[in-house]
Protein backbone atom coordinates (compact mmCIF):
# COMPACT_ATOMS: atom_id res chain seq x y z
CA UNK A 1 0.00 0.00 0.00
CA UNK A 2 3.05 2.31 0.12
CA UNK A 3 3.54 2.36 -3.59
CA UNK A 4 -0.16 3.16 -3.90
CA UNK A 5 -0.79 6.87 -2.46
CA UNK A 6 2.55 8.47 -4.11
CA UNK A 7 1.42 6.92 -7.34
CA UNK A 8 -2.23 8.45 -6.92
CA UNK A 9 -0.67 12.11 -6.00
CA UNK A 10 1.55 11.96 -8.79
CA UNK A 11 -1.60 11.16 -10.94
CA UNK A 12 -3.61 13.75 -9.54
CA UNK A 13 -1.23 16.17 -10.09
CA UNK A 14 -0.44 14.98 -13.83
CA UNK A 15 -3.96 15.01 -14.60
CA UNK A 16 -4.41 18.53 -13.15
CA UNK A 17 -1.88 20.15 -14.99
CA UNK A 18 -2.99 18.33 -17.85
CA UNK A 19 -6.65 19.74 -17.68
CA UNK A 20 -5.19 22.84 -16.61
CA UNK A 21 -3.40 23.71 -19.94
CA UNK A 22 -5.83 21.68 -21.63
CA UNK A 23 -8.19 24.71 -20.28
CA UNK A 24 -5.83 27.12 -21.02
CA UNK A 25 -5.43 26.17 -24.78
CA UNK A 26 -8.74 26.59 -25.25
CA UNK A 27 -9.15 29.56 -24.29
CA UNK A 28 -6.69 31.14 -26.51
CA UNK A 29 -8.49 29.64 -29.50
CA UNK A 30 -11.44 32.40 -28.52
CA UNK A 31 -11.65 35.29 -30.19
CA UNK A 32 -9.28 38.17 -28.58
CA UNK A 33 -7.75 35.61 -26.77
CA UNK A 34 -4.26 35.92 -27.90
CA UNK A 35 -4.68 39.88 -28.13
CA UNK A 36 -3.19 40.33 -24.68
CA UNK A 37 -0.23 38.15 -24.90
CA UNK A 38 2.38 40.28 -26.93
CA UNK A 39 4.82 38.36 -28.30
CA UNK A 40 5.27 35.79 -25.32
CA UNK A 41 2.01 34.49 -26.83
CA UNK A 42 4.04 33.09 -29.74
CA UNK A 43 6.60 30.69 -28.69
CA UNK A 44 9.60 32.15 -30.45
CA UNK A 45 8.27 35.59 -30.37
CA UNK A 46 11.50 37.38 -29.07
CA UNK A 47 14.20 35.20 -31.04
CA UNK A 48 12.30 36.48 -34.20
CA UNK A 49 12.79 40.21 -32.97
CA UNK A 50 15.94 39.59 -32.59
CA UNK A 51 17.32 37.86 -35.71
CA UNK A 52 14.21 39.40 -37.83
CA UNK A 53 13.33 42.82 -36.68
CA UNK A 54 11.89 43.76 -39.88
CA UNK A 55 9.56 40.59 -40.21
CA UNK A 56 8.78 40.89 -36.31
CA UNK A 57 7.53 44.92 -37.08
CA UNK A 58 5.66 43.96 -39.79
CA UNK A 59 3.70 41.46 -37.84
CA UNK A 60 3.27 43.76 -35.15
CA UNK A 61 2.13 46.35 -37.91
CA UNK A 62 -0.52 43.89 -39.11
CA UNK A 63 -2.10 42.94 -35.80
CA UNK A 64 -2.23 47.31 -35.66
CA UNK A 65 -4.22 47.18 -38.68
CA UNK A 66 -6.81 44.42 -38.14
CA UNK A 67 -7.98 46.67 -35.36
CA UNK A 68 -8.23 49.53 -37.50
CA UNK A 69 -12.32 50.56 -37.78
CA UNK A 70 -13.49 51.71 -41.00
CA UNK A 71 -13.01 54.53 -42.15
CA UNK A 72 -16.41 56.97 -42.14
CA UNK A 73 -18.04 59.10 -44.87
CA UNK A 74 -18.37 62.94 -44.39
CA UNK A 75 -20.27 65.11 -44.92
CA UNK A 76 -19.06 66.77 -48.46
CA UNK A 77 -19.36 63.07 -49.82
CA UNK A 78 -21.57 61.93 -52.86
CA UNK A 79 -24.48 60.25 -51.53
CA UNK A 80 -23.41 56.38 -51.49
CA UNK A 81 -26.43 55.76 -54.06
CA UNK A 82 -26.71 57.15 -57.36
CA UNK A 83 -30.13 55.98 -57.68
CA UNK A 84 -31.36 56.95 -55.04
CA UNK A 85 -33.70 60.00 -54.35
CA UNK A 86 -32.86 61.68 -50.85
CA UNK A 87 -35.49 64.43 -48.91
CA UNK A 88 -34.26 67.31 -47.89
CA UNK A 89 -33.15 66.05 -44.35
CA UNK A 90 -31.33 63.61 -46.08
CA UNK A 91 -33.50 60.31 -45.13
CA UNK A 92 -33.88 58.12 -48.30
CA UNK A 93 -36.89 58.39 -50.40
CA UNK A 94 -36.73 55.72 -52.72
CA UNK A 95 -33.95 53.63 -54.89
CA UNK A 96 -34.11 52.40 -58.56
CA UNK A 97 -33.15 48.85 -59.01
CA UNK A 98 -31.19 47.97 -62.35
CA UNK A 99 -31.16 44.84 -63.77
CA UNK A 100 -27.86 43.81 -65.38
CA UNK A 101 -29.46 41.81 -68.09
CA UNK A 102 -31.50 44.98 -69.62
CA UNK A 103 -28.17 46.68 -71.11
């Protein structure tokens, strides 16, 4: 019986630890769930800094990017729909469909 309780522990422990990263690695598949991680996030983040700075800036320049939000129309613009028939307060009045096959 001796052999028996150090075995369990050791079990118990494995089997935490593997449930806990188990746990972990799922989380990270979420969306935003790498976003806080810099580059410690990415296993070999900081070697490719160092021997690739350029490639390491341009990843950090694309992950800058992808939160970028769209860029909004002013006021001077065309109306987005050229036929379309706007009131004077600007609400939309009515829109003329095409079709592609009359031309």
């Amino acid at each position: 019986m001796s052999w028996l309780e150090p075995v369990l522990v050791i079990g118990g422990i494995a089997l935490v630890g593997f449930g806990a990263t188990w746990l972990f690695q799922r989380s990270l598949d979420k969306p935003g769930g790498r976003a806080g991680l810099g580059t410690g996030g990415n296993g070999l983040g900081m070697i490719e800094n160092v021997f690739s700075p350029g490639r390491g800036d341009a990843r950090e320049e694309l992950e800058r990017q992808k939160k970028v939000g769209a860029v909004l129309p002013s006021a001077d613009d065309d109306p987005p729909r050229k036929n379309a028939e706007f009131d004077a307060d600007g609400t939309l009045r009515s829109v003329t469909l095409h079709d592609p096959g009359d031309d």
